[in-house]
Protein backbone atom coordinates (compact mmCIF):
# COMPACT_ATOMS: atom_id res chain seq x y z
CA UNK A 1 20.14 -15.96 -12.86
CA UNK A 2 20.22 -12.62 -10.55
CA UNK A 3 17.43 -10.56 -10.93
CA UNK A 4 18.78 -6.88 -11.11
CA UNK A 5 16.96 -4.32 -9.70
CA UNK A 6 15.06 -1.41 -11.46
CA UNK A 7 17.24 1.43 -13.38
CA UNK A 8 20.27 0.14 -11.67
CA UNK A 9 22.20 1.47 -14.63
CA UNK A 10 20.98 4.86 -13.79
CA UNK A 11 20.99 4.64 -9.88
CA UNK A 12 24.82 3.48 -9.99
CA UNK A 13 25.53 6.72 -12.60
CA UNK A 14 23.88 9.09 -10.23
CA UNK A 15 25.72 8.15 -7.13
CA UNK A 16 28.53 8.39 -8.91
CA UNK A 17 27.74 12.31 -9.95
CA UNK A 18 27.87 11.26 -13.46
CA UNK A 19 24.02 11.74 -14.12
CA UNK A 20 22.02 15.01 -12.69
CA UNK A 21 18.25 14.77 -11.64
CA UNK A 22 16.75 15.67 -14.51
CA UNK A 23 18.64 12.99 -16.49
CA UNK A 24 17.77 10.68 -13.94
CA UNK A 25 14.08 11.90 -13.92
CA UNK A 26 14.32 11.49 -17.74
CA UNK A 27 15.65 7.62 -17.58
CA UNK A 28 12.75 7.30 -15.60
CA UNK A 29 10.08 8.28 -17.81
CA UNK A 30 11.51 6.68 -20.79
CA UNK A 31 11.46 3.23 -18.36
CA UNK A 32 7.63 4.18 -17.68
CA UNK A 33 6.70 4.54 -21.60
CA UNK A 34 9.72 4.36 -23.94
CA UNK A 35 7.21 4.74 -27.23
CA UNK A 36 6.40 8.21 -25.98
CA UNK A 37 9.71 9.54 -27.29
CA UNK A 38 10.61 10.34 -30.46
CA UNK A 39 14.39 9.41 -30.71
CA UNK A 40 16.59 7.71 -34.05
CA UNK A 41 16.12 4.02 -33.95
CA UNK A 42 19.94 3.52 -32.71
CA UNK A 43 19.79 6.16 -29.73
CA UNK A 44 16.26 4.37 -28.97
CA UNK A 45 17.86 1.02 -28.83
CA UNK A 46 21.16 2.36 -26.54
CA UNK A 47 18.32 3.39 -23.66
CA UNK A 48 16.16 0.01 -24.37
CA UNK A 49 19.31 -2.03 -23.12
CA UNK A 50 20.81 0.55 -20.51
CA UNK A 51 17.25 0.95 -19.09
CA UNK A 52 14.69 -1.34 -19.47
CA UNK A 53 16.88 -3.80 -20.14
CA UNK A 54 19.75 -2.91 -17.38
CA UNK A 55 22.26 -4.55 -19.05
CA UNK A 56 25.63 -3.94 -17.70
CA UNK A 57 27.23 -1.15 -19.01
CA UNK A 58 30.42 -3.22 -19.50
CA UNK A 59 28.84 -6.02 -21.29
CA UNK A 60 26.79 -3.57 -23.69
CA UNK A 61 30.41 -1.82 -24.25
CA UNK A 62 32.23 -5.27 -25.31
CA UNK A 63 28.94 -6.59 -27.62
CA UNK A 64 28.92 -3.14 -29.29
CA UNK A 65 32.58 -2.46 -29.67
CA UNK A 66 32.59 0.51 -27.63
CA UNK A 67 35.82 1.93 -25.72
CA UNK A 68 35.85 0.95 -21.97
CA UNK A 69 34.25 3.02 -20.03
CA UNK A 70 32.45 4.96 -22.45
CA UNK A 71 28.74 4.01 -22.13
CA UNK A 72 28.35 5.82 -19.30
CA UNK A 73 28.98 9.08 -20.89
CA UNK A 74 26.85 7.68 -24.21
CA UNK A 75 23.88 7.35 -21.88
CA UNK A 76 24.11 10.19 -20.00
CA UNK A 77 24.66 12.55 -23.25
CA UNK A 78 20.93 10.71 -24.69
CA UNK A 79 19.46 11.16 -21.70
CA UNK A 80 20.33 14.79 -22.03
CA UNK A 81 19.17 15.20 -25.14
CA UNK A 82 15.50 13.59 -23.74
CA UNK A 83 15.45 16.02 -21.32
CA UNK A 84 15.63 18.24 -24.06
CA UNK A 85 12.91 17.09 -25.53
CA UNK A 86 10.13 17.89 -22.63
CA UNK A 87 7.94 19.17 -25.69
CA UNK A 88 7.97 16.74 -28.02
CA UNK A 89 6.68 13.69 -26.22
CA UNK A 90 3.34 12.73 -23.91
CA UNK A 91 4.08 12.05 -20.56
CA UNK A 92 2.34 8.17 -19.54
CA UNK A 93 0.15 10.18 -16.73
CA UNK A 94 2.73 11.02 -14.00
CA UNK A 95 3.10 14.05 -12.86
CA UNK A 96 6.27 15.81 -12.44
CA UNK A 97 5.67 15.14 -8.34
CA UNK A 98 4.93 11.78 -8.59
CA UNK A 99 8.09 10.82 -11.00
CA UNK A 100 10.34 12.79 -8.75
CA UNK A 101 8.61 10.78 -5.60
CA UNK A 102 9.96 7.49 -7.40
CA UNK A 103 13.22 8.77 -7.97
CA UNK A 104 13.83 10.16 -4.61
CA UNK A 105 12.77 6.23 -3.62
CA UNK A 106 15.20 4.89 -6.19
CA UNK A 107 18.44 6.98 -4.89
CA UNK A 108 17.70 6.72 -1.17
CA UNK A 109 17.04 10.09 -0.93
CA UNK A 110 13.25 10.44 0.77
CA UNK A 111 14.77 10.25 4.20
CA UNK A 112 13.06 13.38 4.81
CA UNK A 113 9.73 11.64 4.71
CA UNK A 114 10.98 8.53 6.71
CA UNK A 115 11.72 11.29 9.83
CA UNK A 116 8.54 11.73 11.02
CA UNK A 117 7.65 8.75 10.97
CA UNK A 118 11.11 7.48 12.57
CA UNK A 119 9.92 9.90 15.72
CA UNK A 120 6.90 9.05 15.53
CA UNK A 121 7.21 4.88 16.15
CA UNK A 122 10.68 4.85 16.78
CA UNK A 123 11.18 3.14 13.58
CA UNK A 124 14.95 2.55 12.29
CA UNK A 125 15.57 3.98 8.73
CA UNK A 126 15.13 0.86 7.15
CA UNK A 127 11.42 -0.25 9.30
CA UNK A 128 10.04 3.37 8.21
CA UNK A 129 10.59 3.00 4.49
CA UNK A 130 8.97 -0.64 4.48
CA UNK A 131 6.06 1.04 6.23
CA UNK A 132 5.86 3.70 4.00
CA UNK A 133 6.31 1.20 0.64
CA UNK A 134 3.08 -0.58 2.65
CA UNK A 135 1.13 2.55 3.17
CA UNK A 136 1.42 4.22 -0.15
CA UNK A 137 -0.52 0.91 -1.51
CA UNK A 138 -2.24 0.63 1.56
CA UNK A 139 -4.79 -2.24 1.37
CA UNK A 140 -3.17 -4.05 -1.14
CA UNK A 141 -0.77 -6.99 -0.58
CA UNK A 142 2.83 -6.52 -2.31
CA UNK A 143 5.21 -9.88 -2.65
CA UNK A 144 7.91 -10.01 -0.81
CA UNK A 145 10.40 -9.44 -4.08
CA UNK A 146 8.83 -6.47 -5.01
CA UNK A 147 9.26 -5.11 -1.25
CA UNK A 148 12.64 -6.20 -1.19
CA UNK A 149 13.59 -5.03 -4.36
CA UNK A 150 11.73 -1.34 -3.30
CA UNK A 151 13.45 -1.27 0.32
CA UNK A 152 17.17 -1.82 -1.29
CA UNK A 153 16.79 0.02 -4.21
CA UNK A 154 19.54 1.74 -2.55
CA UNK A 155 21.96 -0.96 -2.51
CA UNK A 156 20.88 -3.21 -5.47
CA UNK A 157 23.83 -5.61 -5.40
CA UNK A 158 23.92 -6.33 -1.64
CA UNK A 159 20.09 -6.97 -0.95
CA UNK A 160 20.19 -9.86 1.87
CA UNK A 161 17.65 -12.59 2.24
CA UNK A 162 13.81 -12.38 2.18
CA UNK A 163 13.40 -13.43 6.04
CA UNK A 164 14.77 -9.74 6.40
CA UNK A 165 11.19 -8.93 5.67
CA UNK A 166 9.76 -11.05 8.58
CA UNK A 167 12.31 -9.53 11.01
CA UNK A 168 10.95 -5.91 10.17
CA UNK A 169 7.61 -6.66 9.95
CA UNK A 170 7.64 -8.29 13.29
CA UNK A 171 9.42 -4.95 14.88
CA UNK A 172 7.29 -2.89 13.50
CA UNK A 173 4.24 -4.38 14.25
CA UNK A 174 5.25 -3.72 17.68
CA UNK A 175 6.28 -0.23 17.22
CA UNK A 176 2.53 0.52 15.89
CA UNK A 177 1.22 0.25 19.47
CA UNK A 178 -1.95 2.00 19.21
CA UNK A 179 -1.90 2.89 15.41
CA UNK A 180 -5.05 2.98 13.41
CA UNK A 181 -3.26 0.29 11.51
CA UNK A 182 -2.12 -3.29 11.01
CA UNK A 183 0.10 -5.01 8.67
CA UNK A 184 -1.25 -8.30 7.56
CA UNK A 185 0.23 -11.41 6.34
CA UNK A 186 -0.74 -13.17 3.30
CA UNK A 187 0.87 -16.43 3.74
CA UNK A 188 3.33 -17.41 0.48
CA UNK A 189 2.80 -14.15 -0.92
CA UNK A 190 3.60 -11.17 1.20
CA UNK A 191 2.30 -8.53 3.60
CA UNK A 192 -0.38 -5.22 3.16
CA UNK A 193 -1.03 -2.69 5.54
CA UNK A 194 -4.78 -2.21 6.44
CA UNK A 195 -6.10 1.22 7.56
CA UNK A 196 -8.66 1.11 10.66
CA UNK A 197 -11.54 3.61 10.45
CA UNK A 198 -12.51 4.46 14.24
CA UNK A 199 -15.64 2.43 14.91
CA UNK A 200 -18.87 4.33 15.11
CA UNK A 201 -19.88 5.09 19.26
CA UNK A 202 -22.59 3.07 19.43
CA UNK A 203 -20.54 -0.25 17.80
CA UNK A 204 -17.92 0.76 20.48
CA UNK A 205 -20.42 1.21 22.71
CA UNK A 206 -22.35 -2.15 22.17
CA UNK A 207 -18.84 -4.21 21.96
CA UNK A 208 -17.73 -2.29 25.62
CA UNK A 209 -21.56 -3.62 26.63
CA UNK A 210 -20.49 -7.07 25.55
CA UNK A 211 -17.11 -7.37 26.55
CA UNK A 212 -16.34 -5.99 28.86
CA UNK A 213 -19.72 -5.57 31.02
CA UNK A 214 -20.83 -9.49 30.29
CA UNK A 215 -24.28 -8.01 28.73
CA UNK A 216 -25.81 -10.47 26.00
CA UNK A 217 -26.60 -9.42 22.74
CA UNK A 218 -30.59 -9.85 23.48
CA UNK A 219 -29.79 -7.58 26.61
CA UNK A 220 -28.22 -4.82 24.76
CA UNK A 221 -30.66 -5.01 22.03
CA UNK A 222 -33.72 -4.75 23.60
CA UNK A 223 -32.21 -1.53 25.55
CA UNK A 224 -31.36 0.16 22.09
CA UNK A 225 -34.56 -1.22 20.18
CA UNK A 226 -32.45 -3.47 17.51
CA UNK A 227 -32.45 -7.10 16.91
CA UNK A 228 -30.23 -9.18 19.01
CA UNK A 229 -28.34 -10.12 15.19
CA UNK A 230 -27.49 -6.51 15.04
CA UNK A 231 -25.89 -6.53 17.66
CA UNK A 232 -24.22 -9.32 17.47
CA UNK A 233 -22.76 -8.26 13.38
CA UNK A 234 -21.62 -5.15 15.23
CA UNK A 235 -20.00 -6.30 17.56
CA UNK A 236 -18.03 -8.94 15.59
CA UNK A 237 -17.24 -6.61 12.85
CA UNK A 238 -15.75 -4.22 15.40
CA UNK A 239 -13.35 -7.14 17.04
CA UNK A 240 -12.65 -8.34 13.89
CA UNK A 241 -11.92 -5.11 11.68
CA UNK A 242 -9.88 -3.09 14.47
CA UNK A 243 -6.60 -3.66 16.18
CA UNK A 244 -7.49 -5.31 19.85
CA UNK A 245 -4.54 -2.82 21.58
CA UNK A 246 -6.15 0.23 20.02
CA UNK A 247 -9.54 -1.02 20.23
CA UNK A 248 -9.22 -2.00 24.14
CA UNK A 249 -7.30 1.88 24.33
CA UNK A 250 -10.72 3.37 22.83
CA UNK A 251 -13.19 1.07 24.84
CA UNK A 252 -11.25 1.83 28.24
CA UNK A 253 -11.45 5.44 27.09
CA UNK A 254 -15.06 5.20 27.12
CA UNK A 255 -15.72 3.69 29.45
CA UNK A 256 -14.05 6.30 31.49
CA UNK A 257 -16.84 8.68 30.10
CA UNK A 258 -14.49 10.21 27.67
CA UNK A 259 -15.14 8.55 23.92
CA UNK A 260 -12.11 8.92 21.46
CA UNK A 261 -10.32 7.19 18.89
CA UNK A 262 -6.71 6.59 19.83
């Protein structure tokens, strides 16, 4: 069975100028917390199975009896009436920003957002919006469904293969040159993108000591009054929790005389 993709009901409406925003923004709210709205038990059920549901709009017209082509303008006639209704429901704690964030996501339309960071890295349309879907849950690894799903929300029934992913990933890892950033790979699962605090000047200092100037751990501890363990933790930690290009950027940098985070 084909898994269909979030509000594609909705998403296929819109692009067809059948729906505006604010019915759109209103599907979306009911899909976040349908109980929240206070709507007669048959209207209620029409959104359960043209939202949350997504059944197709055909199929819900021929089990209900409907006229072809008719659903859409059903849905879109509720959905007006919800938006209506702004006062007599709670909202499931998104703001107004964040629902019309998700939206924008949904109909392709953030490509404002994907710009900068398209000049920035040279990213392609399609790299920048899997690194922003990886940044805006930065630390956190998201399956490779859910990412595909999210990056071709925009084309729900032509979404190609997961290796796609790996492809992208793999390009933009090398686009990130310097970033204080990494994505990671969670083998059988998916990826997350990892945010790099700049290491503290006397960790950079101490791995520079080490690494590049051959010093051993007791060496570098005795001239900064530590143990030789400290040193050593340090000095890990900052190989291990930093990208080596940026890393090697910084430690040249200071080495130079002129400490800074790249």
């Amino acid at each position: 069975m084909v898994r269909r993709q979030p509000l594609q009901n909705i998403v296929a409406l819109k692009r067809k100028g059948l729906l505006t925003e604010q019915q759109v923004l209103a599907a979306h709210r009911f899909s976040k917390n349908p109980n929240a709205f206070v709507v007669a038990p048959t209207l209620y059920r029409v959104l359960h199975d043209a939202i949350l549901r997504d059944e197709p709009l055909e199929t819900m017209e021929k089990r209900r009896g409907w006229p072809a082509r008719s659903a859409k303008a059903i849905v879109g006639l509720i959905l007006h009436a919800l938006q209506e209704m702004q006062g007599s429901h709670e909202e499931a704690g998104e703001d107004d920003a964040s629902a019309r964030e998700t939206v924008a996501f949904l109909m392709a339309d953030d490509a404002r957002d994907l710009i900068p960071l398209m000049e920035r890295f040279g990213f392609t349309q399609r790299e920048a919006r899997l690194f922003r879907i990886l940044e805006r849950s930065a630390g956190n690894c998201i399956g490779k469904e859910t990412l595909l799903a999210r990056l071709y929300a925009d084309r729900p029934l032509d979404t190609p293969d997961q290796k796609i992913l790996d492809v992208f990933v793999c390009k933009i890892r090398k686009k990130l040159d310097g970033a204080p950033c990494r994505i990671e790979t969670e083998h059988g699962v998916g990826y997350r993108l990892v945010k790099l605090q700049a290491p503290g000047e006397r960790d950079l200092s101490w791995y520079v000591q080490h690494v590049y100037e051959g010093k051993s751990f007791r060496e570098i501890a005795a001239a900064s009054g530590v143990h030789a363990s400290t040193v050593m933790r340090s000095v890990n930690r900052t190989a291990e929790t930093q990208d080596p290009e940026a890393l090697d950027q910084a430690a040249r940098v200071l080495r130079g005389g002129h400490h800074q985070w790249l």
